[in-house]
ModelCIF file with pLDDT and N, C-alpha, C, O atoms, coordinates in Angstrom:
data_MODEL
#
_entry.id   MODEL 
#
_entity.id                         1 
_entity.type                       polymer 
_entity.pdbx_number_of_molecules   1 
#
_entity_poly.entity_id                      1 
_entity_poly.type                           'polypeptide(L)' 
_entity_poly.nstd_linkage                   no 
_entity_poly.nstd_monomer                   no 
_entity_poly.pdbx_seq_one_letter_code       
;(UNK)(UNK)(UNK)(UNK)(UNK)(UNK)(UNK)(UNK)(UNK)(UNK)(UNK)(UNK)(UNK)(UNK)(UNK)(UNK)
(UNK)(UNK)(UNK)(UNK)(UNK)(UNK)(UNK)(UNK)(UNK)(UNK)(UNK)(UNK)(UNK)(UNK)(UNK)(UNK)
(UNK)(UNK)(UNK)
;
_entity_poly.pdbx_seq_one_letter_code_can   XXXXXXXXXXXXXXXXXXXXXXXXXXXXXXXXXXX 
_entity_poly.pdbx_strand_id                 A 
#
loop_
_entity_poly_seq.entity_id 
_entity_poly_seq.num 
_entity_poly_seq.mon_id 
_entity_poly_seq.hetero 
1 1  UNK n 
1 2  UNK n 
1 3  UNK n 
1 4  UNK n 
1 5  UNK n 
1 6  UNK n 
1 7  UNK n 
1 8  UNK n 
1 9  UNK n 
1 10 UNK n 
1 11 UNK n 
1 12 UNK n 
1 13 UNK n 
1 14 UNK n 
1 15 UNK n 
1 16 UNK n 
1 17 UNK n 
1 18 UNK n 
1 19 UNK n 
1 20 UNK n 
1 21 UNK n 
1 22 UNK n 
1 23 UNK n 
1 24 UNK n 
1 25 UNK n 
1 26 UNK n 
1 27 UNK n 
1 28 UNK n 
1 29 UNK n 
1 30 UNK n 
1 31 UNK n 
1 32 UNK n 
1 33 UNK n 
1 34 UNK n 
1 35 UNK n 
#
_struct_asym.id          A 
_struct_asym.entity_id   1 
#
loop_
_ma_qa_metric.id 
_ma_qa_metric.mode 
_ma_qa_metric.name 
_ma_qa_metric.software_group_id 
_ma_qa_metric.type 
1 global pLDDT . pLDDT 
2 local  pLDDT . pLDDT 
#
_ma_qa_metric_global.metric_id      1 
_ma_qa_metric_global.metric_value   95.83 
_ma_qa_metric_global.model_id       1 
_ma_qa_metric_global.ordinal_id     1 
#
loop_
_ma_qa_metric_local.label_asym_id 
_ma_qa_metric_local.label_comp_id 
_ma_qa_metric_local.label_seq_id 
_ma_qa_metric_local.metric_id 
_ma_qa_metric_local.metric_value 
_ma_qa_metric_local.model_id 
_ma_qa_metric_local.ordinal_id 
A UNK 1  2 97.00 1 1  
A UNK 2  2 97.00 1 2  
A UNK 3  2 95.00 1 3  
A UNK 4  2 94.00 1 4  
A UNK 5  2 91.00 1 5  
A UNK 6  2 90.00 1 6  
A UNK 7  2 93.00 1 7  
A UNK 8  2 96.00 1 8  
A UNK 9  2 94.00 1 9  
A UNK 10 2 93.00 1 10 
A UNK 11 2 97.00 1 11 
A UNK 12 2 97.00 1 12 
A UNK 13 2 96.00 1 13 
A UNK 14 2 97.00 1 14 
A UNK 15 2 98.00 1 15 
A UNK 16 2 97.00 1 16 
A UNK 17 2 96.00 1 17 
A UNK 18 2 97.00 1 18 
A UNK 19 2 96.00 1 19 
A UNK 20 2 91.00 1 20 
A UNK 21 2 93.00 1 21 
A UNK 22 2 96.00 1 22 
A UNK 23 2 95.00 1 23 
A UNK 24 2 96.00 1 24 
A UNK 25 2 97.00 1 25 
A UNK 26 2 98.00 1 26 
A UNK 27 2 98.00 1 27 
A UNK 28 2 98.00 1 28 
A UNK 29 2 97.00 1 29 
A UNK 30 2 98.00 1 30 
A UNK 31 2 98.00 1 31 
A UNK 32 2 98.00 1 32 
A UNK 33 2 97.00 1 33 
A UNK 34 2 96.00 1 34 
A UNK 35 2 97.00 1 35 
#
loop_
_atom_site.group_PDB 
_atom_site.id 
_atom_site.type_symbol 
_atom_site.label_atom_id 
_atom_site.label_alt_id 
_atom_site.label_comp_id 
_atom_site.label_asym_id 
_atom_site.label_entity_id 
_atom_site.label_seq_id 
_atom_site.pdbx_PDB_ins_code 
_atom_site.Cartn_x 
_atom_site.Cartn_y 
_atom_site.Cartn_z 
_atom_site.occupancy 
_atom_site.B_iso_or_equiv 
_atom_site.pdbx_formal_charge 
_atom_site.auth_seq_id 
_atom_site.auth_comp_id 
_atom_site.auth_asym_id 
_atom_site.auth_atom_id 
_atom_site.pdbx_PDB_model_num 
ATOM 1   N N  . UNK A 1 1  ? -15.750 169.189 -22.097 1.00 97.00 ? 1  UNK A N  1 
ATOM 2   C CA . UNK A 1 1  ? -15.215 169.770 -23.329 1.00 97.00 ? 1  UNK A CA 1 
ATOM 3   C C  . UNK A 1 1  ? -15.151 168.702 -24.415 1.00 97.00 ? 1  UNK A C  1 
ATOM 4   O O  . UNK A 1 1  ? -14.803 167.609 -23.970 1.00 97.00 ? 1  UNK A O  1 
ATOM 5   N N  . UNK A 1 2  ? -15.356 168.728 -25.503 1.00 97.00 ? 2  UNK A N  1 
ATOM 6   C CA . UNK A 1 2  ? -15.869 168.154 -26.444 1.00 97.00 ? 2  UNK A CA 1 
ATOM 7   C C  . UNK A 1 2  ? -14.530 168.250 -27.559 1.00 97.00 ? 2  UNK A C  1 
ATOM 8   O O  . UNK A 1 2  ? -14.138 169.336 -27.987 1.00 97.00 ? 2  UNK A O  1 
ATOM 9   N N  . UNK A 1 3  ? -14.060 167.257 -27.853 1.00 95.00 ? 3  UNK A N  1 
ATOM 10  C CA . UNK A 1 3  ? -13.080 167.517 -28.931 1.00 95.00 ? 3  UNK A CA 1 
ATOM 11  C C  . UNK A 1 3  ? -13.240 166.261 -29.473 1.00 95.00 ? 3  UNK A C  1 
ATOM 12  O O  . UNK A 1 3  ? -12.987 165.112 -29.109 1.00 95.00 ? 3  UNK A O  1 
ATOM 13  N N  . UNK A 1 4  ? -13.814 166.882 -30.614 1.00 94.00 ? 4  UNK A N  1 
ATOM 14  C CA . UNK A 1 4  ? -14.230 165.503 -31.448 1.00 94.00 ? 4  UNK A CA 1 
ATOM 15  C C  . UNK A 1 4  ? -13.033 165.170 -33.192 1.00 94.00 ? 4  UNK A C  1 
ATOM 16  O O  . UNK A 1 4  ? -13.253 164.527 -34.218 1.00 94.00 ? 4  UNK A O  1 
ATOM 17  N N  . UNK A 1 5  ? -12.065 165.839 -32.809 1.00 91.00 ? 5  UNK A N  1 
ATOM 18  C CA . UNK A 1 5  ? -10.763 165.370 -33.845 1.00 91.00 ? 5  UNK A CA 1 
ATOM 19  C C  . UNK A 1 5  ? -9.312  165.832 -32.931 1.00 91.00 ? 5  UNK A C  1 
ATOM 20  O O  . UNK A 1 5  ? -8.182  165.936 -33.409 1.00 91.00 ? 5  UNK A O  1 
ATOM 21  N N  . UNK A 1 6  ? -9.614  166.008 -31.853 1.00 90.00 ? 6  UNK A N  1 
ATOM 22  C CA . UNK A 1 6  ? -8.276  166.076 -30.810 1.00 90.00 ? 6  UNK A CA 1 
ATOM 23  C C  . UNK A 1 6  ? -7.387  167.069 -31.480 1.00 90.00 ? 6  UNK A C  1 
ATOM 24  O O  . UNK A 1 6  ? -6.210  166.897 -31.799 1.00 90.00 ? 6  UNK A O  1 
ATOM 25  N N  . UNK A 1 7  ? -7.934  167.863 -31.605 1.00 93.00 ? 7  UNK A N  1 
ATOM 26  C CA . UNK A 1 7  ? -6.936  169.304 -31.802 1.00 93.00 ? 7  UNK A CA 1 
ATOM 27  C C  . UNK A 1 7  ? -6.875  170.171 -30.665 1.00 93.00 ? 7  UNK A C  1 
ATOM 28  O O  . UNK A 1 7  ? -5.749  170.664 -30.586 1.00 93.00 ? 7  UNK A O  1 
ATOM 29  N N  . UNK A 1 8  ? -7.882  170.670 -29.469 1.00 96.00 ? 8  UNK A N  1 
ATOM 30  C CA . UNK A 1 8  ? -7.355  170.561 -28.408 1.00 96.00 ? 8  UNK A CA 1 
ATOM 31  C C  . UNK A 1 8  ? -6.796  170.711 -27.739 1.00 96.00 ? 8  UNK A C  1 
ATOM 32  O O  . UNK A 1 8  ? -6.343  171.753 -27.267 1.00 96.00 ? 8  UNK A O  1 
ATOM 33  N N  . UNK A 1 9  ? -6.580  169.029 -27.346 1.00 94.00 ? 9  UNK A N  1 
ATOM 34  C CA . UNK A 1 9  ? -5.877  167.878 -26.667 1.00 94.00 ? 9  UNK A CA 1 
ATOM 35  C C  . UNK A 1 9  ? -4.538  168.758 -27.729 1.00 94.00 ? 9  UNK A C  1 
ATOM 36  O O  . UNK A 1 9  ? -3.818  169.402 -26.966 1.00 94.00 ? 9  UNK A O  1 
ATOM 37  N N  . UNK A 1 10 ? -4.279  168.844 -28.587 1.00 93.00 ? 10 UNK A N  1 
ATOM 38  C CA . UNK A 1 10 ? -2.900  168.980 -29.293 1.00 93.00 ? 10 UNK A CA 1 
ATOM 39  C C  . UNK A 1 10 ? -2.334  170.685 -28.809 1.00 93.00 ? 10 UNK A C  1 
ATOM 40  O O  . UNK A 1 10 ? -1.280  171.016 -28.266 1.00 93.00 ? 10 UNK A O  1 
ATOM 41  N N  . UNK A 1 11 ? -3.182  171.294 -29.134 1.00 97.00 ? 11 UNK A N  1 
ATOM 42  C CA . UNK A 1 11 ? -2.914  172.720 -28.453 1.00 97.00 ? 11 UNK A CA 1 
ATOM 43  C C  . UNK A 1 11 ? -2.740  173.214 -27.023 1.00 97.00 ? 11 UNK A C  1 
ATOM 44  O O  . UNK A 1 11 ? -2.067  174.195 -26.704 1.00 97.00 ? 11 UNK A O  1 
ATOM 45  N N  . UNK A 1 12 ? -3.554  172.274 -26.043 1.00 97.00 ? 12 UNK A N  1 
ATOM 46  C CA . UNK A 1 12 ? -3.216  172.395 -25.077 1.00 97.00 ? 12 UNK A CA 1 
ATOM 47  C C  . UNK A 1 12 ? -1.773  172.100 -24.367 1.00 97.00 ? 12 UNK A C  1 
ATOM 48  O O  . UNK A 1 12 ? -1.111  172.710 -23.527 1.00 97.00 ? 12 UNK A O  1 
ATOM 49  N N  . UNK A 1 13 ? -1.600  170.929 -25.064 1.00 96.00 ? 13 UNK A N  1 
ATOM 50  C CA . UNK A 1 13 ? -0.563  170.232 -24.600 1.00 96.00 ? 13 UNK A CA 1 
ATOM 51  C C  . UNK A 1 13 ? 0.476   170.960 -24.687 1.00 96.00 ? 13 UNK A C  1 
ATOM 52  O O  . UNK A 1 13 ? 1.237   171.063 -23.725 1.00 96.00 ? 13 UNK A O  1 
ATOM 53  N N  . UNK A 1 14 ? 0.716   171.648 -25.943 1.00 97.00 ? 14 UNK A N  1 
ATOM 54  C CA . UNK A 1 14 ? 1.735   172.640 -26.370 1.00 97.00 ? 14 UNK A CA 1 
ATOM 55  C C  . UNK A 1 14 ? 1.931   173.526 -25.603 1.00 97.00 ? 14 UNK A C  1 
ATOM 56  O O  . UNK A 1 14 ? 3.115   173.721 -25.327 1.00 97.00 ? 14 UNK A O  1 
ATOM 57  N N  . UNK A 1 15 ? 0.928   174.388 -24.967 1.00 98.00 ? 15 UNK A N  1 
ATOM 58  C CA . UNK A 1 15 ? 0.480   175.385 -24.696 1.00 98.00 ? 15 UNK A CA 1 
ATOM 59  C C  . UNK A 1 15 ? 1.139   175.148 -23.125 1.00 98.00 ? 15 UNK A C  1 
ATOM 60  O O  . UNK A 1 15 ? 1.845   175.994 -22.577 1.00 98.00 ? 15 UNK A O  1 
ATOM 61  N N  . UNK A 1 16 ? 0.852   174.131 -22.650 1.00 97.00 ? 16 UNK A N  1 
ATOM 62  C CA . UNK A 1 16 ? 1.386   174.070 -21.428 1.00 97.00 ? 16 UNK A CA 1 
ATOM 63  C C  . UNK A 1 16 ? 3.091   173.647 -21.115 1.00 97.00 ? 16 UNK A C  1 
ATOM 64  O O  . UNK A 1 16 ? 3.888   173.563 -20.180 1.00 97.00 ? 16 UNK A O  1 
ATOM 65  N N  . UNK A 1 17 ? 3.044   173.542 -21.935 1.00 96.00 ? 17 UNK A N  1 
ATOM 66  C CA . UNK A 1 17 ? 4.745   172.945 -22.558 1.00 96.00 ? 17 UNK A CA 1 
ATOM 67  C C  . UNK A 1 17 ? 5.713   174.059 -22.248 1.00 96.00 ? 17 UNK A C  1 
ATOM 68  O O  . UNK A 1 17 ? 6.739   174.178 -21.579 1.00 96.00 ? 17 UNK A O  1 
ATOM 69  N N  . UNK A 1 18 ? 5.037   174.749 -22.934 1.00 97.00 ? 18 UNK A N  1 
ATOM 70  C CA . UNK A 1 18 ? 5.439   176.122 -23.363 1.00 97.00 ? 18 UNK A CA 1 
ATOM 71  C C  . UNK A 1 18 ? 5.637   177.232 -22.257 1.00 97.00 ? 18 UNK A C  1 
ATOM 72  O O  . UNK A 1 18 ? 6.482   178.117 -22.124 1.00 97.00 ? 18 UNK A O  1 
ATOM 73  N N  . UNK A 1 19 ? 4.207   176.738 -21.290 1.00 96.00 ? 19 UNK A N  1 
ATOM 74  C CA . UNK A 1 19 ? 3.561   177.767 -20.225 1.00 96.00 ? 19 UNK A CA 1 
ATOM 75  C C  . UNK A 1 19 ? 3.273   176.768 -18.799 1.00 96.00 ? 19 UNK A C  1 
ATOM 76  O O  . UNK A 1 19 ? 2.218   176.371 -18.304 1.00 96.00 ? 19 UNK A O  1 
ATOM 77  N N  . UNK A 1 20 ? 4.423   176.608 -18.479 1.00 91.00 ? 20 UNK A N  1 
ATOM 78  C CA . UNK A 1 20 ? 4.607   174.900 -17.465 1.00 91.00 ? 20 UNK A CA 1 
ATOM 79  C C  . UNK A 1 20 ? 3.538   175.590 -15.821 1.00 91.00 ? 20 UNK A C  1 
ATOM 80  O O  . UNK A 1 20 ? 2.904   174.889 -15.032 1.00 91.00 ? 20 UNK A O  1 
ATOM 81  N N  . UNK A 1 21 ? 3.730   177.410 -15.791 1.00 93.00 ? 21 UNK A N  1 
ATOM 82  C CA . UNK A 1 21 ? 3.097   177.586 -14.951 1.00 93.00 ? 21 UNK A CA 1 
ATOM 83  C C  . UNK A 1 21 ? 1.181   178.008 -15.175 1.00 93.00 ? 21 UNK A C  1 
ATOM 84  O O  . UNK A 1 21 ? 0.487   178.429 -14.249 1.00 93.00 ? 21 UNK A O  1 
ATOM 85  N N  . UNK A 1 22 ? 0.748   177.795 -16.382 1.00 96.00 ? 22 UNK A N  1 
ATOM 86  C CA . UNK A 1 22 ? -0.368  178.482 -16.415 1.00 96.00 ? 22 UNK A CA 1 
ATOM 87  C C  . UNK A 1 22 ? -1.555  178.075 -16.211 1.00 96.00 ? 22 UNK A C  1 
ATOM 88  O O  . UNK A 1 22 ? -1.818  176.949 -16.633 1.00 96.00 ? 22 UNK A O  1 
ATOM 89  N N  . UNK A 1 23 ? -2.716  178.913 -15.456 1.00 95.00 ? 23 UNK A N  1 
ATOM 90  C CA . UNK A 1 23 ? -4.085  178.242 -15.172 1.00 95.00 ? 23 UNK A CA 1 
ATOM 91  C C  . UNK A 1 23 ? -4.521  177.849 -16.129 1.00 95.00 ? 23 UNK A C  1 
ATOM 92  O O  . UNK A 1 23 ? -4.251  178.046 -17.314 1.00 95.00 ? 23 UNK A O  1 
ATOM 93  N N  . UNK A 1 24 ? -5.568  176.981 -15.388 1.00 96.00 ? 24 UNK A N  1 
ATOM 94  C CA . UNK A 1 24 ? -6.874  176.643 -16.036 1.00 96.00 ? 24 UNK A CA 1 
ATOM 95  C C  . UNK A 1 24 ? -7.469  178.058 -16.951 1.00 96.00 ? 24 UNK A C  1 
ATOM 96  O O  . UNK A 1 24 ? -8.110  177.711 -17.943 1.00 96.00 ? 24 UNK A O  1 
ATOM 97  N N  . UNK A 1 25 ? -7.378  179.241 -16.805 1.00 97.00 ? 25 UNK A N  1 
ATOM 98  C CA . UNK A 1 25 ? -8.589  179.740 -16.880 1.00 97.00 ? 25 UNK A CA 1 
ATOM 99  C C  . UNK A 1 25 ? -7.229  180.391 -18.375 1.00 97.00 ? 25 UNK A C  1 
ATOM 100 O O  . UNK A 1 25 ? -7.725  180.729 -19.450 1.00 97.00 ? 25 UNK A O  1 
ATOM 101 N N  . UNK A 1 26 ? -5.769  180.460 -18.212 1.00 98.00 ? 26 UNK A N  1 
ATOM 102 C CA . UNK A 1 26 ? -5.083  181.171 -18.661 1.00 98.00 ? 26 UNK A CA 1 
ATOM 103 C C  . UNK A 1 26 ? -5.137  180.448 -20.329 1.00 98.00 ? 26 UNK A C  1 
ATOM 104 O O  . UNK A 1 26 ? -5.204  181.027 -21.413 1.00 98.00 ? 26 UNK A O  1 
ATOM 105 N N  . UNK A 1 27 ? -5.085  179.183 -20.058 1.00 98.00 ? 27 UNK A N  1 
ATOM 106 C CA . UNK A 1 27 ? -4.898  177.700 -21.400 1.00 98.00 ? 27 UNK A CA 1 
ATOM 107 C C  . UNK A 1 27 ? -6.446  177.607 -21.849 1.00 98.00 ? 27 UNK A C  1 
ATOM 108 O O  . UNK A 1 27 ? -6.696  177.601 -23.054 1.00 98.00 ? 27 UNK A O  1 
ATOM 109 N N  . UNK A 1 28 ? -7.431  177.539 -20.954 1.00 98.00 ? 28 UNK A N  1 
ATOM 110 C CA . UNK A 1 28 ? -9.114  177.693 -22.079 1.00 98.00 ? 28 UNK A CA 1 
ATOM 111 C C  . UNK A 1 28 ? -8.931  179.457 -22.977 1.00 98.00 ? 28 UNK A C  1 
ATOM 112 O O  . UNK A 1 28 ? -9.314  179.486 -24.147 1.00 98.00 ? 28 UNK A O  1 
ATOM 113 N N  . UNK A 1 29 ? -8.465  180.541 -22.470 1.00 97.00 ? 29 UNK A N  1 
ATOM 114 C CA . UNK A 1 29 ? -8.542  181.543 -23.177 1.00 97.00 ? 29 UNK A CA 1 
ATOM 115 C C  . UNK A 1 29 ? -8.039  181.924 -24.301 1.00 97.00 ? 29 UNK A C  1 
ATOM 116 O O  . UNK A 1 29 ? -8.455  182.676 -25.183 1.00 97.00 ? 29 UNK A O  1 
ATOM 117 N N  . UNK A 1 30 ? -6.404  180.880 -24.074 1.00 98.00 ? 30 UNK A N  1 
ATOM 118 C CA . UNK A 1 30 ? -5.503  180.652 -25.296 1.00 98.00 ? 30 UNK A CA 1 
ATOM 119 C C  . UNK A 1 30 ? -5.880  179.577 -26.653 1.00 98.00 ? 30 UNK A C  1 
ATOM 120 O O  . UNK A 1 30 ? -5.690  179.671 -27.866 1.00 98.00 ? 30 UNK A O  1 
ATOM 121 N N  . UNK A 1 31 ? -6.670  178.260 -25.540 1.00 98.00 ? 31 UNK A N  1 
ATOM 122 C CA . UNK A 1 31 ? -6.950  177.412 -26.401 1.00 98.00 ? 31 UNK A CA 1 
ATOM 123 C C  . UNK A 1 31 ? -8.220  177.234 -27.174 1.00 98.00 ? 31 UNK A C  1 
ATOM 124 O O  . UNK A 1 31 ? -8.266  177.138 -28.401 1.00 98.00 ? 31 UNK A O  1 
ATOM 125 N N  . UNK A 1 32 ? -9.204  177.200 -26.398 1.00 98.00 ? 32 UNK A N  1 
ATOM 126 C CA . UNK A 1 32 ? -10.677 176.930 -26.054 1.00 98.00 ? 32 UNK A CA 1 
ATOM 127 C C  . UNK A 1 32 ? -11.304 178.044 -25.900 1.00 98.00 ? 32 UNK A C  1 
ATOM 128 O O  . UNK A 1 32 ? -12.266 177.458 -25.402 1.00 98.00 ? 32 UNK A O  1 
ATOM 129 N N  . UNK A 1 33 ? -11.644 179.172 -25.877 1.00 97.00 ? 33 UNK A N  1 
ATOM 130 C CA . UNK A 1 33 ? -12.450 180.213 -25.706 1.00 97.00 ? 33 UNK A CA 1 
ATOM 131 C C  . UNK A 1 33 ? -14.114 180.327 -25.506 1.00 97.00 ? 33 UNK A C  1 
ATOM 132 O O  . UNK A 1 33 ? -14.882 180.648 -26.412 1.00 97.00 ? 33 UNK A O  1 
ATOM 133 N N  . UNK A 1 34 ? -14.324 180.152 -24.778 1.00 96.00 ? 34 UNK A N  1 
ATOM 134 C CA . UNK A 1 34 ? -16.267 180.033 -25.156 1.00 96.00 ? 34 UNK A CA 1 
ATOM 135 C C  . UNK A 1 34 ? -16.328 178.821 -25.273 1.00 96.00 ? 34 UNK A C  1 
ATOM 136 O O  . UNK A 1 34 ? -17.502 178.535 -25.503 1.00 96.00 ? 34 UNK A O  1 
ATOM 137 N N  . UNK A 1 35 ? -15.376 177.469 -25.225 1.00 97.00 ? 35 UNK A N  1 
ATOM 138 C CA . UNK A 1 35 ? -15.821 175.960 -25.696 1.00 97.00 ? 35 UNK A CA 1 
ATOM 139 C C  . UNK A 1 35 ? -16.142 175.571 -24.597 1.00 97.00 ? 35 UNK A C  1 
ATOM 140 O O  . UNK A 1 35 ? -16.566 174.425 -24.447 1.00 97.00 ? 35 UNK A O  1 
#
C-alpha cells in the first residue's frame, strides 16, 4: 500500500482507535478502498 503523504497511516490509526476490535478487511473498506 502506497501512501505517499501519510494520510492513511493517519486514518487508519484513528480508525482503529476508535474500532480496537476491527479486521483487516473491516479498516481497508473504511480507509483504503480499492488501494
Amino acid at each position: 500500500l502506497h501512501d505517499p503523504d501519510g494520510s492513511i497511516k493517519e486514518k487508519v490509526d484513528q480508525y482503529v482507535n476508535e474500532h480496537h476490535r476491527a479486521s483487516f478487511e473491516e479498516v481497508e473498506k473504511a480507509c483504503f478502498p480499492g488501494m
